[in-house]
N, C-alpha and C. Protein backbone atom coordinates (compact mmCIF):
# COMPACT_ATOMS: atom_id res chain seq x y z
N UNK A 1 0.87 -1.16 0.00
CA UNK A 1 0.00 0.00 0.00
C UNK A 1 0.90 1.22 0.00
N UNK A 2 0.72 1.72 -0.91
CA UNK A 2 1.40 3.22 -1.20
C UNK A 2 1.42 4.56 0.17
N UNK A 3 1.74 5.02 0.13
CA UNK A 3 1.65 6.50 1.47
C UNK A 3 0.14 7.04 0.55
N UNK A 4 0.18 7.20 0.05
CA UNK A 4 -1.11 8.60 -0.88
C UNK A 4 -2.41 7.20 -0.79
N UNK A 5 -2.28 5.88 -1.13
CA UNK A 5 -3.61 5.17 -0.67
C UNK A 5 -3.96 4.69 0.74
N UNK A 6 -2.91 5.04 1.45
CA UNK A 6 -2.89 4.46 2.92
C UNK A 6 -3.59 6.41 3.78
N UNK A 7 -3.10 7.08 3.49
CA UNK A 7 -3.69 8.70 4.02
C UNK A 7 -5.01 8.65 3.84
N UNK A 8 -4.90 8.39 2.22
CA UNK A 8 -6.73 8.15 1.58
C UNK A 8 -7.53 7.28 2.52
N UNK A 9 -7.12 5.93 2.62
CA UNK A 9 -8.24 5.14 3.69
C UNK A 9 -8.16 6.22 5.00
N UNK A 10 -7.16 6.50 5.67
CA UNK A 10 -7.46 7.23 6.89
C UNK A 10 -8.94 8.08 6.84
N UNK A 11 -8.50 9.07 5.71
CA UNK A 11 -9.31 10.28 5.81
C UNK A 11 -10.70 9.67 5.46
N UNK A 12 -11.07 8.68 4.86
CA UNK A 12 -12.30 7.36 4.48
C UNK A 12 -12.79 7.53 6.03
N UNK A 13 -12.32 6.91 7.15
CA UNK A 13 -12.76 6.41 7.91
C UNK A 13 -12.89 7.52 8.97
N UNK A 14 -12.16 8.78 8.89
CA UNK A 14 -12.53 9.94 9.79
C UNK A 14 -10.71 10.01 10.43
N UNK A 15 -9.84 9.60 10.28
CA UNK A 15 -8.90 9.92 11.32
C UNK A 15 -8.05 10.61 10.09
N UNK A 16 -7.16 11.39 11.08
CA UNK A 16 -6.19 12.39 10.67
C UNK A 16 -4.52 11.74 10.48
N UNK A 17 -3.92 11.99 9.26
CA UNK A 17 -3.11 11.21 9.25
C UNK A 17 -1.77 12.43 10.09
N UNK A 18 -0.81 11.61 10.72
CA UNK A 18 0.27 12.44 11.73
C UNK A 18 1.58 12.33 10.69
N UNK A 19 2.52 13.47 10.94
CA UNK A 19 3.51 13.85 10.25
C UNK A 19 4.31 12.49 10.42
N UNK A 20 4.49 11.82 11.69
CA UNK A 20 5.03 10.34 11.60
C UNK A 20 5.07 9.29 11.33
N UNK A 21 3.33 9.28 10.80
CA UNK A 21 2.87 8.17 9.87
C UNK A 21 3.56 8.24 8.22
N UNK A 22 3.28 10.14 8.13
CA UNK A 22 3.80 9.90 6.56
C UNK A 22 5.36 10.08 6.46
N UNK A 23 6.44 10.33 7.96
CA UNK A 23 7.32 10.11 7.48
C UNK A 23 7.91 8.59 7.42
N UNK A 24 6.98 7.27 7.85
CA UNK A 24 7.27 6.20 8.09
C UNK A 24 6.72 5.44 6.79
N UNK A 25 6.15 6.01 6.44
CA UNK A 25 5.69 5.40 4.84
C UNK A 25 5.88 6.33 3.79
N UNK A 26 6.81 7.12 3.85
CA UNK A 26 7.25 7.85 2.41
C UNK A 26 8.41 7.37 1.73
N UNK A 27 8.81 7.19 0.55
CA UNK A 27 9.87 6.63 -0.06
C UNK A 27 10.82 7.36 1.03
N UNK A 28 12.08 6.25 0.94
CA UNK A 28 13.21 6.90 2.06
C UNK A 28 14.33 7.87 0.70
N UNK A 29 14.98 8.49 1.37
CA UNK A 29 15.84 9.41 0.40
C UNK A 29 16.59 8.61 -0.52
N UNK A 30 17.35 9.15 -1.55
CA UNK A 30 18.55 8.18 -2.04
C UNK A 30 19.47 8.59 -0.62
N UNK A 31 20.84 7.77 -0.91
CA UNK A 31 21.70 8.34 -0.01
C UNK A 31 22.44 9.68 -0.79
N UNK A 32 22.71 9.78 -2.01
CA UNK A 32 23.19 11.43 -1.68
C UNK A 32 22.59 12.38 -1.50
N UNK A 33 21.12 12.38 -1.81
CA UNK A 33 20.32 13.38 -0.74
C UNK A 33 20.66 13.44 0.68
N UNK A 34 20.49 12.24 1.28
CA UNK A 34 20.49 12.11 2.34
C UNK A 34 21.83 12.57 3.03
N UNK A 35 22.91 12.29 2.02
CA UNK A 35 24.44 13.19 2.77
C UNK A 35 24.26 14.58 2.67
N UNK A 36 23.37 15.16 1.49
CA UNK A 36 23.37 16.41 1.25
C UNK A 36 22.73 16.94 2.43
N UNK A 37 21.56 16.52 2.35
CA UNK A 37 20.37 17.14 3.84
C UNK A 37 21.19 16.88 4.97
N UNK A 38 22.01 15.98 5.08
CA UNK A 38 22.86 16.16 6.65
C UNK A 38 24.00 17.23 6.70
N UNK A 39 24.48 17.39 5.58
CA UNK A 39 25.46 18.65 5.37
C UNK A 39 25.62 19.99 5.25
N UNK A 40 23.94 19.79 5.03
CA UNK A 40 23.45 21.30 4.62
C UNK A 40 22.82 21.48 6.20
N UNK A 41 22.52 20.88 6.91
CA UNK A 41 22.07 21.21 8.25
C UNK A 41 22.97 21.36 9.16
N UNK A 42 24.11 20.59 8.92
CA UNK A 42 25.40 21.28 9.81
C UNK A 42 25.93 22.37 9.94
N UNK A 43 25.47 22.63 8.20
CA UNK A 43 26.66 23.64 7.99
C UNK A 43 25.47 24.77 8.11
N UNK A 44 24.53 24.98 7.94
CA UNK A 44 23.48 25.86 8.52
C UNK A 44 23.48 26.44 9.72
N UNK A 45 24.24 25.57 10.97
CA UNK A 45 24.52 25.70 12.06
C UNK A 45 25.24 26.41 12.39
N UNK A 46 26.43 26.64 11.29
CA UNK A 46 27.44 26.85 11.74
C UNK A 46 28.82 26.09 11.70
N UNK A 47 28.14 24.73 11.41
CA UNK A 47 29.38 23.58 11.79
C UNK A 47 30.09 23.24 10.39
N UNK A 48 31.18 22.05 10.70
CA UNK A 48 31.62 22.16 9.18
C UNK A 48 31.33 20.26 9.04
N UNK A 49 30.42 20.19 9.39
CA UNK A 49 30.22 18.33 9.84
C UNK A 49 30.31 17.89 10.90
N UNK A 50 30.33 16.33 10.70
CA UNK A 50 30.61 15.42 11.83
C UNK A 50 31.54 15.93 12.64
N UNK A 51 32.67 16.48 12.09
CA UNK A 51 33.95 16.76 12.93
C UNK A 51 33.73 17.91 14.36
N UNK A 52 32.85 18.52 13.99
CA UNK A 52 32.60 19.51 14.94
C UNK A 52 31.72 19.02 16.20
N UNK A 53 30.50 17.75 15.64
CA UNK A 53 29.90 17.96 16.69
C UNK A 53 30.58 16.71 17.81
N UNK A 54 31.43 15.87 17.21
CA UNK A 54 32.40 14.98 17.92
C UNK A 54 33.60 16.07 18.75
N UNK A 55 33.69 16.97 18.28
CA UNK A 55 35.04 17.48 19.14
C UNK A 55 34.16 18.70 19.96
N UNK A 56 32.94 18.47 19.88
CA UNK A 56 32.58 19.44 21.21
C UNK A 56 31.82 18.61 21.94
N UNK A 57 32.01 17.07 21.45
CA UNK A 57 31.33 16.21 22.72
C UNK A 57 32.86 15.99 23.41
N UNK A 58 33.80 15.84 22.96
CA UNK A 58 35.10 16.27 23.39
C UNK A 58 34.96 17.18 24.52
N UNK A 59 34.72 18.50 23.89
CA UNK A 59 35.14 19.22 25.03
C UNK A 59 33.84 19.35 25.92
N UNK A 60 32.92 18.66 25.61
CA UNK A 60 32.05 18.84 26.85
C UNK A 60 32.39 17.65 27.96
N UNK A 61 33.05 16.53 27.84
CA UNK A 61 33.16 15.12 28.53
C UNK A 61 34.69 15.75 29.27
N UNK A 62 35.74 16.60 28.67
CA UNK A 62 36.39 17.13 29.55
C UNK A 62 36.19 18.48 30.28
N UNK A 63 35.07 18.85 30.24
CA UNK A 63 34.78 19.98 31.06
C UNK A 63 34.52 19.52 32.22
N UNK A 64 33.09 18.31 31.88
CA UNK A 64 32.38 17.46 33.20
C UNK A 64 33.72 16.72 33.87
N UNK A 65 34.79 16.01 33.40
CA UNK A 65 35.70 15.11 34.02
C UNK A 65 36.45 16.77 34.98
N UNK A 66 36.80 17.64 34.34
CA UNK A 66 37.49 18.87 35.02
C UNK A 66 36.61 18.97 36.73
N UNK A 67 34.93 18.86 36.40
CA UNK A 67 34.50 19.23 37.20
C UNK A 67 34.72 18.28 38.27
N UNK A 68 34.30 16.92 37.64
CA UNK A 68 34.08 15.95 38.39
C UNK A 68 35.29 15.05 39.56
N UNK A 69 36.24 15.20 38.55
CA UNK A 69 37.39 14.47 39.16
C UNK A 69 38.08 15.14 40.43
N UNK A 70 38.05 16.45 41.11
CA UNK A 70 37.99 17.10 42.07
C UNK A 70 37.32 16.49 43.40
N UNK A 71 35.81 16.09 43.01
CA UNK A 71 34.72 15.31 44.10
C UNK A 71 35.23 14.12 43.76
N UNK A 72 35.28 13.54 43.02
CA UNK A 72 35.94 11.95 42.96
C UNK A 72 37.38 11.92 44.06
N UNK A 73 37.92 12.69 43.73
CA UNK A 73 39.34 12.48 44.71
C UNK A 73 38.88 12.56 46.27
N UNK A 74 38.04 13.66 46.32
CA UNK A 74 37.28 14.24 47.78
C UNK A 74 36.96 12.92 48.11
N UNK A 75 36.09 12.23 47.43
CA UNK A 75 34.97 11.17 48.19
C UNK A 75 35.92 10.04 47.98
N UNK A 76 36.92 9.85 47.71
CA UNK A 76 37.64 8.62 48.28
C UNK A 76 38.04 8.92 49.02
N UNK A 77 39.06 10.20 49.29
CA UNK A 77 39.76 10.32 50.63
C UNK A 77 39.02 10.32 51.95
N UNK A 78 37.80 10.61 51.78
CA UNK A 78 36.78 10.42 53.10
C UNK A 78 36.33 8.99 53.14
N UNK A 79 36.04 8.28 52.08
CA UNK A 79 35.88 6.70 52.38
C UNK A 79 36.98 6.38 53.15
N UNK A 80 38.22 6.18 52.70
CA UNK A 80 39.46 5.99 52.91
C UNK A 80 39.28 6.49 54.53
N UNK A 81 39.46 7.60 54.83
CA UNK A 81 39.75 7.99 56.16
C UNK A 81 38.51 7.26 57.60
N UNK A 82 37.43 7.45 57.05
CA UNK A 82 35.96 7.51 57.54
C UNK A 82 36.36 5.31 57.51
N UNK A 83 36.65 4.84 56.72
CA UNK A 83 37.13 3.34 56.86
C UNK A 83 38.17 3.41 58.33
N UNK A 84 39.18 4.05 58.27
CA UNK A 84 40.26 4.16 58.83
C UNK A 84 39.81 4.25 60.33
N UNK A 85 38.84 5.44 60.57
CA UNK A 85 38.51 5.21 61.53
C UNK A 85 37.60 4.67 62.27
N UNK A 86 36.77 3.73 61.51
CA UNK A 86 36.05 2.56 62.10
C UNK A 86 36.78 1.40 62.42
N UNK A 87 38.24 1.49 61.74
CA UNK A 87 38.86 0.16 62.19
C UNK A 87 39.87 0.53 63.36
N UNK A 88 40.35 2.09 63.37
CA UNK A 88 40.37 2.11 64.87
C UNK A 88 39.36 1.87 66.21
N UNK A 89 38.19 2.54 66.21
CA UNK A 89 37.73 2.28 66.79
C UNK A 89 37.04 0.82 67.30
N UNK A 90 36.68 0.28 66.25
CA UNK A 90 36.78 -1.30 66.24
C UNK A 90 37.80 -2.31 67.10
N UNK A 91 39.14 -1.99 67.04
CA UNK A 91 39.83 -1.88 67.49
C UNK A 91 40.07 -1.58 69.45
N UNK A 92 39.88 -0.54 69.19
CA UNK A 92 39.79 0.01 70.63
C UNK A 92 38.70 -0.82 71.12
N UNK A 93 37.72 -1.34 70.64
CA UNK A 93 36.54 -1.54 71.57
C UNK A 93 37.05 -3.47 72.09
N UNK A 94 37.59 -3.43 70.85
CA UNK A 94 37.84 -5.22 71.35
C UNK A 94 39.07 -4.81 72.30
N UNK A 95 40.15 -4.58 72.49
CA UNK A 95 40.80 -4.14 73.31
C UNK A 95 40.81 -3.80 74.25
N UNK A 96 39.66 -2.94 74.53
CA UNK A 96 38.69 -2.40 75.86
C UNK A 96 37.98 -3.62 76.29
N UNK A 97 37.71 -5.09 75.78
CA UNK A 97 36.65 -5.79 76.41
C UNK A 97 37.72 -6.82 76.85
N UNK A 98 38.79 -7.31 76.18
CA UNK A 98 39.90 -7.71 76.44
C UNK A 98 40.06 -7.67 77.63
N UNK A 99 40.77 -6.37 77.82
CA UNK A 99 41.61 -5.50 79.25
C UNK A 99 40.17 -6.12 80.52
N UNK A 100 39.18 -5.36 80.01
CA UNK A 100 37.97 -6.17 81.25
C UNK A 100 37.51 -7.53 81.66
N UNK A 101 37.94 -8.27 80.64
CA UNK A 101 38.16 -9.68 80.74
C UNK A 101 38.77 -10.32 81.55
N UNK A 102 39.89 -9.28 81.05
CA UNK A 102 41.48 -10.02 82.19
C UNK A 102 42.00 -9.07 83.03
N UNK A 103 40.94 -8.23 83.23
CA UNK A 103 40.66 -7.70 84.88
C UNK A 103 40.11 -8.04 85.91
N UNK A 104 38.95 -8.80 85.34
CA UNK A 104 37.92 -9.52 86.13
C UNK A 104 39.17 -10.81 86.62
N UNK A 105 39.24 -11.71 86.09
CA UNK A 105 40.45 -12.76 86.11
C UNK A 105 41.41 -12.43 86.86
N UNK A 106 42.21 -11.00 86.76
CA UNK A 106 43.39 -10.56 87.70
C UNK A 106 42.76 -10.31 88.91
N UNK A 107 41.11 -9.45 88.87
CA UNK A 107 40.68 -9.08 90.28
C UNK A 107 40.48 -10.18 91.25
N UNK A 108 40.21 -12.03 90.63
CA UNK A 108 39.82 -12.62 91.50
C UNK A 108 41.43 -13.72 91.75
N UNK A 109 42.24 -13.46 91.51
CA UNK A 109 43.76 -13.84 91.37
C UNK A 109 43.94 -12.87 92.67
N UNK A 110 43.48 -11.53 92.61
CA UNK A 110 44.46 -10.53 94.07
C UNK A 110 43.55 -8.68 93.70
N UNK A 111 42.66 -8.91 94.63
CA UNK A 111 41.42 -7.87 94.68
C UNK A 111 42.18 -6.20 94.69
N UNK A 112 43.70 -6.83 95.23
CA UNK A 112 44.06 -5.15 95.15
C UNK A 112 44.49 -4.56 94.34
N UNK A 113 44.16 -5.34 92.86
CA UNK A 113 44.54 -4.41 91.41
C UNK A 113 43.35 -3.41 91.29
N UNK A 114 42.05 -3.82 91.97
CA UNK A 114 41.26 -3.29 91.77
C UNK A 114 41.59 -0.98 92.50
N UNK A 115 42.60 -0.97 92.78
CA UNK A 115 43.09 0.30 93.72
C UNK A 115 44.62 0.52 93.05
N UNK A 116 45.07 -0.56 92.29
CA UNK A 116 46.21 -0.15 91.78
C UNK A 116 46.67 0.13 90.22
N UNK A 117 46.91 1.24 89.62
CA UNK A 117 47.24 1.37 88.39
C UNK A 117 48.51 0.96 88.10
N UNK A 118 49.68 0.46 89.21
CA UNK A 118 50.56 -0.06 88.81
C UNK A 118 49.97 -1.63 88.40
N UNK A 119 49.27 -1.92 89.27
CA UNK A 119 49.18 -3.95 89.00
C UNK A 119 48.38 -3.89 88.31
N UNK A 120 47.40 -2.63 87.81
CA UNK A 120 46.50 -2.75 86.16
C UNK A 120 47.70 -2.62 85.14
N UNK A 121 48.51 -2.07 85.31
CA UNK A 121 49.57 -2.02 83.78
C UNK A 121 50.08 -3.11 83.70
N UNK A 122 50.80 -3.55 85.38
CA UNK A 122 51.60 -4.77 84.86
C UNK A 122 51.02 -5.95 84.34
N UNK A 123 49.49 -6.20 84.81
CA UNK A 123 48.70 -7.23 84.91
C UNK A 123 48.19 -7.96 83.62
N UNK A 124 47.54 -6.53 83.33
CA UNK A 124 46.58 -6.58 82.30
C UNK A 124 47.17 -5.16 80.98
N UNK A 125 47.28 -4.13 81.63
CA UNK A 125 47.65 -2.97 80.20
C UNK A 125 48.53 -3.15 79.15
N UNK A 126 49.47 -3.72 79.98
CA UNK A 126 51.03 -4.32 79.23
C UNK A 126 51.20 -4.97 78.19
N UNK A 127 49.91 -5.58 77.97
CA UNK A 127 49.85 -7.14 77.88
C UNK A 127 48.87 -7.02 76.02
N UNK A 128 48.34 -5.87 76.10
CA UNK A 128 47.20 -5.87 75.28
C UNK A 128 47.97 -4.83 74.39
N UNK A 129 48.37 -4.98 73.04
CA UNK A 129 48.50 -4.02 71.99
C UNK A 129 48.34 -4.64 70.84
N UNK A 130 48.13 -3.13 70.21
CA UNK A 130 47.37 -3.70 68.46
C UNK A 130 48.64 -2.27 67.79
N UNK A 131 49.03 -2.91 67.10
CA UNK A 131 50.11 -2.14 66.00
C UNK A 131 49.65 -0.83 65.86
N UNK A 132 50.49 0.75 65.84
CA UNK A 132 49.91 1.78 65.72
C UNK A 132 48.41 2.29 66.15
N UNK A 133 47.43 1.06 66.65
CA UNK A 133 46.39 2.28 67.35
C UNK A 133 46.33 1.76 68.95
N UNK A 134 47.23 0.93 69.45
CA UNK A 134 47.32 0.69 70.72
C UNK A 134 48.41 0.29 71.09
N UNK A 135 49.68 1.57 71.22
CA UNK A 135 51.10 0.98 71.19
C UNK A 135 51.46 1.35 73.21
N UNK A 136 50.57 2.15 74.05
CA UNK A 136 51.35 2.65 75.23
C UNK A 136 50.15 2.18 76.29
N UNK A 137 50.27 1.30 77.46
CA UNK A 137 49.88 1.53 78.27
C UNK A 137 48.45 2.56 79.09
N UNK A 138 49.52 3.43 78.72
CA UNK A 138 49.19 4.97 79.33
C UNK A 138 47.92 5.42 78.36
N UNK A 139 47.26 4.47 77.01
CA UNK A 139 45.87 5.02 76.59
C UNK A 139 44.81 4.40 77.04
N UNK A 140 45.00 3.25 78.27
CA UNK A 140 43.99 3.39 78.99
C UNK A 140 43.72 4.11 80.10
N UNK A 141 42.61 4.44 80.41
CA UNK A 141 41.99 5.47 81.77
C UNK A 141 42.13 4.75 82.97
N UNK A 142 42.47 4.84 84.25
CA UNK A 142 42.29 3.67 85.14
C UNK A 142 41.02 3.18 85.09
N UNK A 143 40.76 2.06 85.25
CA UNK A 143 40.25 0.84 85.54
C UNK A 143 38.94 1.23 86.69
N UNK A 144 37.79 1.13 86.36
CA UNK A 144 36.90 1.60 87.42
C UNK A 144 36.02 0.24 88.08
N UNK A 145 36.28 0.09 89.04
CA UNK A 145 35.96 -1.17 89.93
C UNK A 145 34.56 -0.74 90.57
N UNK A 146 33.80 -1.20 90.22
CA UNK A 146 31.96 -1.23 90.73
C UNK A 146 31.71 -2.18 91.71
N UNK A 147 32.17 -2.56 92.99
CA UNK A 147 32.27 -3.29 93.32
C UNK A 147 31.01 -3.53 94.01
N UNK A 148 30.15 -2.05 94.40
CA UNK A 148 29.25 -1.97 95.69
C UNK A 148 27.74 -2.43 94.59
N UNK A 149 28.14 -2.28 93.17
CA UNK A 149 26.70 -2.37 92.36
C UNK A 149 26.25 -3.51 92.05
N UNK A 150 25.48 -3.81 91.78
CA UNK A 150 24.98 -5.37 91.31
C UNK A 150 24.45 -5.85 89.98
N UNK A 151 24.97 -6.49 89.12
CA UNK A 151 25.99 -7.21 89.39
C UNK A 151 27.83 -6.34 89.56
N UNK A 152 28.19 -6.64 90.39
CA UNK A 152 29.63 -5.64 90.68
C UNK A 152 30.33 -5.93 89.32
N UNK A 153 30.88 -5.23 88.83
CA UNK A 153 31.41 -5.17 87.65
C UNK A 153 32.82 -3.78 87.42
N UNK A 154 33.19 -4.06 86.12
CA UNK A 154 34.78 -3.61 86.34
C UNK A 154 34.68 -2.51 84.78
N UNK A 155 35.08 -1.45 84.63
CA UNK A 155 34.72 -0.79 83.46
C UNK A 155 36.07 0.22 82.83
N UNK A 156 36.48 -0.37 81.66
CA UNK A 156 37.62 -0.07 81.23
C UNK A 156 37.36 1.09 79.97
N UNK A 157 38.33 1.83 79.78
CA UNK A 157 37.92 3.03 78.95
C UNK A 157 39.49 2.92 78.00
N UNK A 158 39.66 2.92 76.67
CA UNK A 158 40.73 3.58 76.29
C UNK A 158 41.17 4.30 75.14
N UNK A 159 42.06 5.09 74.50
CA UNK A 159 41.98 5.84 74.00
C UNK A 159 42.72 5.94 72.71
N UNK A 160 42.53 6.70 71.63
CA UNK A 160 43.27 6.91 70.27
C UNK A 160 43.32 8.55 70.14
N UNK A 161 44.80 8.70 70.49
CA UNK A 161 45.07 10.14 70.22
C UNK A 161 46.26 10.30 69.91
N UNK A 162 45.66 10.36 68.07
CA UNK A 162 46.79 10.48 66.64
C UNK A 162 48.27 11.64 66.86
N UNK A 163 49.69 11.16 66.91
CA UNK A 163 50.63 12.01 67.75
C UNK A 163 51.19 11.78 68.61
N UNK A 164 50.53 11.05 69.44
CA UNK A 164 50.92 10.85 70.97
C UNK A 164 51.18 9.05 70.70
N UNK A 165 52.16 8.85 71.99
CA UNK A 165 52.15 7.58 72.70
C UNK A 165 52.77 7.03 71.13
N UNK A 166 53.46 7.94 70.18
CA UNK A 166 54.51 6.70 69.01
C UNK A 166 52.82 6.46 67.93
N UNK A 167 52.33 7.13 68.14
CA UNK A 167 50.73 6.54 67.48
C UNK A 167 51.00 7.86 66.23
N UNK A 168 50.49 7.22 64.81
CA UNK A 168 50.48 7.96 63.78
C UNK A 168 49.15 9.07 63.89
N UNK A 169 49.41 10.37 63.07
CA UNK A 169 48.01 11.08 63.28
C UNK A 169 46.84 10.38 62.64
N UNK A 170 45.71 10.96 62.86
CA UNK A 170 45.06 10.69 62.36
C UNK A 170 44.01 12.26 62.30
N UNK A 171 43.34 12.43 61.24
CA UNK A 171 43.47 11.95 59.79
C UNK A 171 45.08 12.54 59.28
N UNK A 172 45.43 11.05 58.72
CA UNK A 172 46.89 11.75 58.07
C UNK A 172 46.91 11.34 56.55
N UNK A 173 46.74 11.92 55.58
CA UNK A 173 47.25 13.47 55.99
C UNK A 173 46.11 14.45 56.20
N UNK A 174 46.29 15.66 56.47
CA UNK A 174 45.30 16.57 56.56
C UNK A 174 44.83 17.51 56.09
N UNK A 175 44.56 17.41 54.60
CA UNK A 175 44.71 18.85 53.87
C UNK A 175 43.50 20.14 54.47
N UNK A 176 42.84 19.75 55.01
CA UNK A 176 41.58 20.74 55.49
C UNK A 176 41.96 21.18 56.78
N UNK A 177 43.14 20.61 57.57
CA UNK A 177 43.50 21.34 58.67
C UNK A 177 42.83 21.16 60.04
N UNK A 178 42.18 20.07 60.16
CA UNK A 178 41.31 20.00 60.61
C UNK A 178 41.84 19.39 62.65
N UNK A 179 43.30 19.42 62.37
CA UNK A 179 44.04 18.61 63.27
C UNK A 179 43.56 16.98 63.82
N UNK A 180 43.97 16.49 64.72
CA UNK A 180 44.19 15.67 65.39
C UNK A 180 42.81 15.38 65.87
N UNK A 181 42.14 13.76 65.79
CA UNK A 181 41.09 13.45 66.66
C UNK A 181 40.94 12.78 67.65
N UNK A 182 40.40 12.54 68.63
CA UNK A 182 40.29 11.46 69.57
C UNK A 182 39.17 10.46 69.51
N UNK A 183 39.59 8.99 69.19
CA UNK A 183 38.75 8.41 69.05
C UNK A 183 39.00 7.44 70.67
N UNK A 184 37.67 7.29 71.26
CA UNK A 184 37.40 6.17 72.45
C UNK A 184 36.77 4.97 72.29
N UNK A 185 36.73 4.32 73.27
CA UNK A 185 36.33 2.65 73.04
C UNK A 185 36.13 2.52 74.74
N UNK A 186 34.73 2.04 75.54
CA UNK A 186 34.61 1.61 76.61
C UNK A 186 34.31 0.19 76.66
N UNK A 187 34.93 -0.55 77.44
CA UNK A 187 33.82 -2.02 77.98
C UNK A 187 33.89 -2.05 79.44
N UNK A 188 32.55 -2.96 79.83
CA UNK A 188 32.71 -3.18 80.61
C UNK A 188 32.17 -4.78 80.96
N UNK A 189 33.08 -5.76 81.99
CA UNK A 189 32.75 -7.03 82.41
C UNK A 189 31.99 -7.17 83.51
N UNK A 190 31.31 -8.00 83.97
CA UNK A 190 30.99 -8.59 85.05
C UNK A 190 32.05 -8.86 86.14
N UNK A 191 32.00 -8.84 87.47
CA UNK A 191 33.40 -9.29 88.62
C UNK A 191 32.70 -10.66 88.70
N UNK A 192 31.64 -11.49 88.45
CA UNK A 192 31.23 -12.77 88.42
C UNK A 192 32.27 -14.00 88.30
């Protein structure tokens, strides 16, 4: 069925034929029309062909990468760091339940560590380190002995502060200036 007898039945039956019907059933171009009509619309534009509108998808894909790759660097270094310090703190907290573990254990071995920060270091503080985020003693808090509460229990606190105690900074590095953080970790055991 031809385009001019296929319009004809339309308008037969009452409907209106659409510019997309007759461009879907009209003879298609030769092809050197068809290079011509694409050449003559480029260059109508302004353009001198294909070449132009490829080298300003060019420069539009390095404008967006200019923009983009700035926040790309940003949002890894905060994954990166924001990781970093969940595995300190992670860290600290098993360390902290540790130390209360084998406090409870030292308290019922000889009750008067429970009053002494020397026989908490030697006992138990000494004893517990994790590479760069738990290298000194001295980042736990003393040792708080609950003895009068029920169930009596023993509650250990300790600490990450990037700088100190041979411990690397954290966030390192720091381009925003933002200095040094302190990250904590508490547990506490049962004296059971």
């Amino acid at each position: 069925m031809s385009a001019v007898s296929f319009a004809a039945a339309l308008r037969h039956i009452g409907a209106r034929p659409s510019n997309a019907l007759y461009m879907v059933t009209r003879p298609s171009l030769s092809l050197e029309k068809k290079r011509f009509v694409g050449l003559h619309n480029t260059r109508a534009l302004g353009g001198s062909g294909d070449q132009d509108s490829s080298g300003a998808a060019l420069v539009e894909a390095a404008g967006a990468l200019a923009l983009l790759f700035p926040l790309l660097v940003l949002l890894t270094y905060v994954v990166i760091e924001v990781s970093y310090a969940y595995v300190i703190s992670a860290s600290l907290s098993a360390a902290a339940h540790q130390a209360a573990r084998n406090l409870v254990i030292a308290y019922w071995k000889n009750s008067d560590i429970a009053g002494s920060r020397a026989l908490q270091d030697t006992e138990v503080f000494d004893h517990i380190r994790i590479q760069n985020i738990l290298n000194d003693s001295r980042q736990f808090q003393e040792a708080t002995f609950q003895t009068a509460s029920n169930p009596p229990s023993v509650l250990v606190t300790v600490r990450y502060l990037g700088g100190q105690y041979g411990l690397p900074p954290f966030p390192n590095p720091d381009p925003l200036r933002l200095g040094s953080f302190q990250i904590t970790a508490s547990a506490a055991s049962a004296l059971d």
